[in-house]
N, C-alpha and C. Protein backbone atom coordinates (compact mmCIF):
# COMPACT_ATOMS: atom_id res chain seq x y z
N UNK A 1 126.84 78.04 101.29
CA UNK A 1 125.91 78.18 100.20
C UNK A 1 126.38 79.30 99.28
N UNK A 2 126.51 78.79 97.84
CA UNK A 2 126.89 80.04 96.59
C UNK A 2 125.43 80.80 96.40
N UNK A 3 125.82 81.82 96.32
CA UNK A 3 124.60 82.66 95.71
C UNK A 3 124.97 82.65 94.03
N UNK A 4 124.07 82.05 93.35
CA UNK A 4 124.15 82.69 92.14
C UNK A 4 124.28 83.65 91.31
N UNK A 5 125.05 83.96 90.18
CA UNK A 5 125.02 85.71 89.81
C UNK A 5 124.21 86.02 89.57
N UNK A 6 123.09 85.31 88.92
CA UNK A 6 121.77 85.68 88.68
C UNK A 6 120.99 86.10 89.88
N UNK A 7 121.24 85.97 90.90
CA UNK A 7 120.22 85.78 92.02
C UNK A 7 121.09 87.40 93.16
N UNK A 8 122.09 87.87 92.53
CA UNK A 8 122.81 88.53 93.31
C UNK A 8 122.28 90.05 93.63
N UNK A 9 121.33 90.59 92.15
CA UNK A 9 120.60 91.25 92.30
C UNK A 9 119.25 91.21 93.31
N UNK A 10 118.76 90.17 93.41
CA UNK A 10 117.80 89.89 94.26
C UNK A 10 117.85 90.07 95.66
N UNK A 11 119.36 89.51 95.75
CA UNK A 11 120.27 89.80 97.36
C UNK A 11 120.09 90.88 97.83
N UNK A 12 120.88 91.55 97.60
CA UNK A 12 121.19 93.23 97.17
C UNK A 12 119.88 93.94 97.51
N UNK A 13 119.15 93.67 96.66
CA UNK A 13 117.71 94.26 96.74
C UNK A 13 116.53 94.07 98.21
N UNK A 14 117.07 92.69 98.58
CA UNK A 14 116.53 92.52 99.91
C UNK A 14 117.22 92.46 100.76
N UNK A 15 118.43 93.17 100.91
CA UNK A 15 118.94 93.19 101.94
C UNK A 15 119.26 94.38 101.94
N UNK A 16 119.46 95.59 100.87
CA UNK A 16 119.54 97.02 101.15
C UNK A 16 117.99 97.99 100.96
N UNK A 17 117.71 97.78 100.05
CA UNK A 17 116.37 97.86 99.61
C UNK A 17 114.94 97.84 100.57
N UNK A 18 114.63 96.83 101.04
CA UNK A 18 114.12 96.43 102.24
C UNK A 18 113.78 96.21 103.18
N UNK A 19 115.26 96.23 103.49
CA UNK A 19 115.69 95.66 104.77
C UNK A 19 116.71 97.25 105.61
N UNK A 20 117.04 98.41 104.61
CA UNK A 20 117.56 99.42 105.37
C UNK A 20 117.01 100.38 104.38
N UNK A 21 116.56 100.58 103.60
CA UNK A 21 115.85 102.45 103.31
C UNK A 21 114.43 102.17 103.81
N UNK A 22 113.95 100.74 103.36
CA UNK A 22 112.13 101.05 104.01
C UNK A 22 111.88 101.21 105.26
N UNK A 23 112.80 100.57 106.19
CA UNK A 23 112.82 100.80 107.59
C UNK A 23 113.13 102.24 107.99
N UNK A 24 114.41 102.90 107.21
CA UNK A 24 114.85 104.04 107.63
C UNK A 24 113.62 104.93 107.36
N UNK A 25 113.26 104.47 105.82
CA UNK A 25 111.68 105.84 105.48
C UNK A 25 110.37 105.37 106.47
N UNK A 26 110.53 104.10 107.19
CA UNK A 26 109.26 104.08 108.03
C UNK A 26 109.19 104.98 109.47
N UNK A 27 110.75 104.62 109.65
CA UNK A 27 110.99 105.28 110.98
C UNK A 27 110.89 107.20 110.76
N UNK A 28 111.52 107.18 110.24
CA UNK A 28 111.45 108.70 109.89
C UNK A 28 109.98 109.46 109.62
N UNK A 29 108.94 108.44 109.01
CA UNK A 29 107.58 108.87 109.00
C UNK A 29 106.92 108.98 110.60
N UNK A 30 107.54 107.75 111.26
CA UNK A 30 106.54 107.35 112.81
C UNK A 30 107.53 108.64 113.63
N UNK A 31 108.40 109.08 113.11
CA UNK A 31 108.58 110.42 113.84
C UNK A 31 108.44 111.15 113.39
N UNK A 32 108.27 111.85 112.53
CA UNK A 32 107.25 112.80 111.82
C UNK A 32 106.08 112.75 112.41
N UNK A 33 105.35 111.76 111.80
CA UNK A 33 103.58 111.77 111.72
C UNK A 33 103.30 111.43 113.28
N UNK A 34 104.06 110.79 114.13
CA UNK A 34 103.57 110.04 115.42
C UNK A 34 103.53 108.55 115.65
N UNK A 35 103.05 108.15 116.02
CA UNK A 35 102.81 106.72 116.17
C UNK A 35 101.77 106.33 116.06
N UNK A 36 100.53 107.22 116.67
CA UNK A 36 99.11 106.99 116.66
C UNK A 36 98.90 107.02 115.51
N UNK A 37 99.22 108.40 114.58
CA UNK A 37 98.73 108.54 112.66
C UNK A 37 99.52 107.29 111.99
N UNK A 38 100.53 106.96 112.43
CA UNK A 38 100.93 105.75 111.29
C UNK A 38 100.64 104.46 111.68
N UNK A 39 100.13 104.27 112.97
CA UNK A 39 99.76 102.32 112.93
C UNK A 39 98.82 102.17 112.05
N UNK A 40 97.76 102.98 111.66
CA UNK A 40 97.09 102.70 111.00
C UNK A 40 97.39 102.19 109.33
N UNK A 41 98.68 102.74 109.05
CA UNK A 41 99.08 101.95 107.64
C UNK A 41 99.70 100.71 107.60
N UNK A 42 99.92 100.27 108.82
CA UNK A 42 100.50 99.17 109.04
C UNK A 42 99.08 97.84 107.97
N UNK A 43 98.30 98.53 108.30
CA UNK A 43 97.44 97.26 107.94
C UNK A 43 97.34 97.75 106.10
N UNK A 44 97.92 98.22 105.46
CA UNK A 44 98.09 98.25 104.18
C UNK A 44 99.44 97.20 103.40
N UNK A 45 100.38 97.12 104.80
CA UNK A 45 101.66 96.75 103.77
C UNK A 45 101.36 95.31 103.15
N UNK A 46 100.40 94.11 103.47
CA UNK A 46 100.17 93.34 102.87
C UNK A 46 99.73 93.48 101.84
N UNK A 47 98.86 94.38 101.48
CA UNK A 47 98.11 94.69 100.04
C UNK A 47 99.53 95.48 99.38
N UNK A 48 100.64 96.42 99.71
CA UNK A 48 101.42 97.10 99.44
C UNK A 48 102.56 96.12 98.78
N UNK A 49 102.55 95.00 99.44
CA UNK A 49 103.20 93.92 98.84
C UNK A 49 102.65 93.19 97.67
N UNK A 50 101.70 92.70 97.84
CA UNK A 50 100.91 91.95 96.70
C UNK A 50 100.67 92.98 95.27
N UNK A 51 100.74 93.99 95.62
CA UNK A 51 100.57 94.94 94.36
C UNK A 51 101.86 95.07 93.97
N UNK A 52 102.84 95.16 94.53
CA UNK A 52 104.00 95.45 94.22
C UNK A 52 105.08 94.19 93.69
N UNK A 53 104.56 92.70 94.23
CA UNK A 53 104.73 92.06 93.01
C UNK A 53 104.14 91.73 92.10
N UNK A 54 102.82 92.41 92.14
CA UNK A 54 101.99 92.21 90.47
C UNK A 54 102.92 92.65 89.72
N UNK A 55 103.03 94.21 90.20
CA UNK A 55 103.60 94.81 88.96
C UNK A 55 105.51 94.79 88.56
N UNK A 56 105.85 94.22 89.83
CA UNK A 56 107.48 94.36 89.60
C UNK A 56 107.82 92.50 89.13
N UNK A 57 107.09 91.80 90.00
CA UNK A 57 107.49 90.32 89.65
C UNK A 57 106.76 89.77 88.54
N UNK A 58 105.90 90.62 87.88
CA UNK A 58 104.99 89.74 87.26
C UNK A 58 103.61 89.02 87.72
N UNK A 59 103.22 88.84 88.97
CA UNK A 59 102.28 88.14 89.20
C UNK A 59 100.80 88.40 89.52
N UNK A 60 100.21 87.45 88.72
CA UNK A 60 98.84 87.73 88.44
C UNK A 60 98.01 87.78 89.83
N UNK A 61 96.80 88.47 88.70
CA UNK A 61 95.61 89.34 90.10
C UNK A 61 94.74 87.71 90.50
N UNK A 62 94.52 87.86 91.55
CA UNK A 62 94.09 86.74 92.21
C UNK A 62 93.17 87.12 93.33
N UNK A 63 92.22 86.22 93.28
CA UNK A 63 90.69 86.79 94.37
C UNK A 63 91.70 86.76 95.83
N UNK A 64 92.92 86.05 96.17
CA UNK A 64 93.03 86.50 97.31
C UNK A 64 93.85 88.22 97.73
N UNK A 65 94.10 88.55 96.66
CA UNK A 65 94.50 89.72 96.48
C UNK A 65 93.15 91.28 96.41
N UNK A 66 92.07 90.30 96.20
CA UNK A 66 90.77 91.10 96.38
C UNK A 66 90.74 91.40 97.60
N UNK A 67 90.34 90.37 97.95
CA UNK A 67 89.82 89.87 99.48
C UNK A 67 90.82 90.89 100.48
N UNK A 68 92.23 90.31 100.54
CA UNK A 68 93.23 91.21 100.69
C UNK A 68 92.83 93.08 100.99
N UNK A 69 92.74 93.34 99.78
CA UNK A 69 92.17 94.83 99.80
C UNK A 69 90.85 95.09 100.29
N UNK A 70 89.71 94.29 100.27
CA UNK A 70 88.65 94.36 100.55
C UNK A 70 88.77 94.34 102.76
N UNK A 71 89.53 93.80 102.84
CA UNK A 71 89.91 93.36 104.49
C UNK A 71 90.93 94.72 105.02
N UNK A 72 91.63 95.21 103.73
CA UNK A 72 92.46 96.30 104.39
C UNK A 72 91.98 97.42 104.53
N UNK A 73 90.84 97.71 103.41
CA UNK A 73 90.14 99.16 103.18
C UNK A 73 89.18 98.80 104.40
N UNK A 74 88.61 97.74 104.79
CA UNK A 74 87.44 98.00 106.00
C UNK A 74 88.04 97.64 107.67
N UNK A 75 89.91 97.33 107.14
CA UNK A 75 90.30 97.90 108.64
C UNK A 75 90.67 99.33 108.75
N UNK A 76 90.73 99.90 107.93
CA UNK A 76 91.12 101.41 107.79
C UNK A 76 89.96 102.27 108.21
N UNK A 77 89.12 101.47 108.04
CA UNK A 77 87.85 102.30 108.04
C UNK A 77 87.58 102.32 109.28
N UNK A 78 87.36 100.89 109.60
CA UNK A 78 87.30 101.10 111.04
C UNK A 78 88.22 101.33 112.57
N UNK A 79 89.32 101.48 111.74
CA UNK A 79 90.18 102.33 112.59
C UNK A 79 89.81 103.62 112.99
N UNK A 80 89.86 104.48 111.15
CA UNK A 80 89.45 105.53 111.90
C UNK A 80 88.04 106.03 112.30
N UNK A 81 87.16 105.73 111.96
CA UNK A 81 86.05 105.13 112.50
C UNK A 81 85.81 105.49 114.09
N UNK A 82 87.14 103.84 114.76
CA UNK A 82 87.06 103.89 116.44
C UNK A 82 87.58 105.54 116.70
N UNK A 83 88.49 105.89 116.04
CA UNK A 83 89.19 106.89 116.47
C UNK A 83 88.69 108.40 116.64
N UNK A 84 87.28 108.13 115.45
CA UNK A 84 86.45 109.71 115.77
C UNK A 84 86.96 110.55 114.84
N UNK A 85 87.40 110.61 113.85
CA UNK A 85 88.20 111.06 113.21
C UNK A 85 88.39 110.66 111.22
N UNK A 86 86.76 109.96 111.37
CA UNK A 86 86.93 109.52 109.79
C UNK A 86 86.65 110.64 108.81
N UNK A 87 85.79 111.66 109.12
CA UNK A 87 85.87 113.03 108.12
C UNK A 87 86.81 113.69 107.93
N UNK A 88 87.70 113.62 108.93
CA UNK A 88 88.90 114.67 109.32
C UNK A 88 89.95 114.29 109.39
N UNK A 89 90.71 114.24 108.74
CA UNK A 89 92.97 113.71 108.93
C UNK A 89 93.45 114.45 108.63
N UNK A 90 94.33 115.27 109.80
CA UNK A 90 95.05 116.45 109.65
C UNK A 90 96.06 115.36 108.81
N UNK A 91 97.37 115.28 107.76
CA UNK A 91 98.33 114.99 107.47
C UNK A 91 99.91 115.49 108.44
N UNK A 92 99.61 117.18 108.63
CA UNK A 92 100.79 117.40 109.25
C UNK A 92 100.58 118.09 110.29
């Protein structure tokens, strides 16, 4: 299969981009912050995506992109919530 030149940037982008600094900056946070402080953002990267091709691909706001955020902000909540800990988040 040819990759197109047009499409070569796109490559590139998901395969270095993506696929080795977001991993490297995730890992480097879950050892920093812990494991316990960062599962909890795990339940953002879907909304982290959908916003991020609004604004980089172009694509329009859409009720499932509500819904989306509306489902991520009230697992956050009730994360920390279970955790005892919703007034209070040390960062470091």
């Amino acid at each position: 299969m040819v990759i197109p030149v047009r499409g070569i940037g796109l490559v590139l982008f998901a395969g270095v981009a993506s696929s080795l600094i977001a991993a490297y900056c995730w890992m480097r946070g879950v050892h920093h912050l812990g494991a316990d402080r960062t599962a909890v953002f795990m339940h953002l990267l879907p909304l982290s995506t959908a916003l991020i091709a609004m604004f980089v691909l172009g694509e329009k706001f859409r009720a499932f992109i509500y819904w989306e955020a509306v489902w991520c902000c009230l697992a956050l909540f009730w994360h920390k919530l279970k955790a005892g800990h919703f007034f209070y988040y040390k960062i470091i």
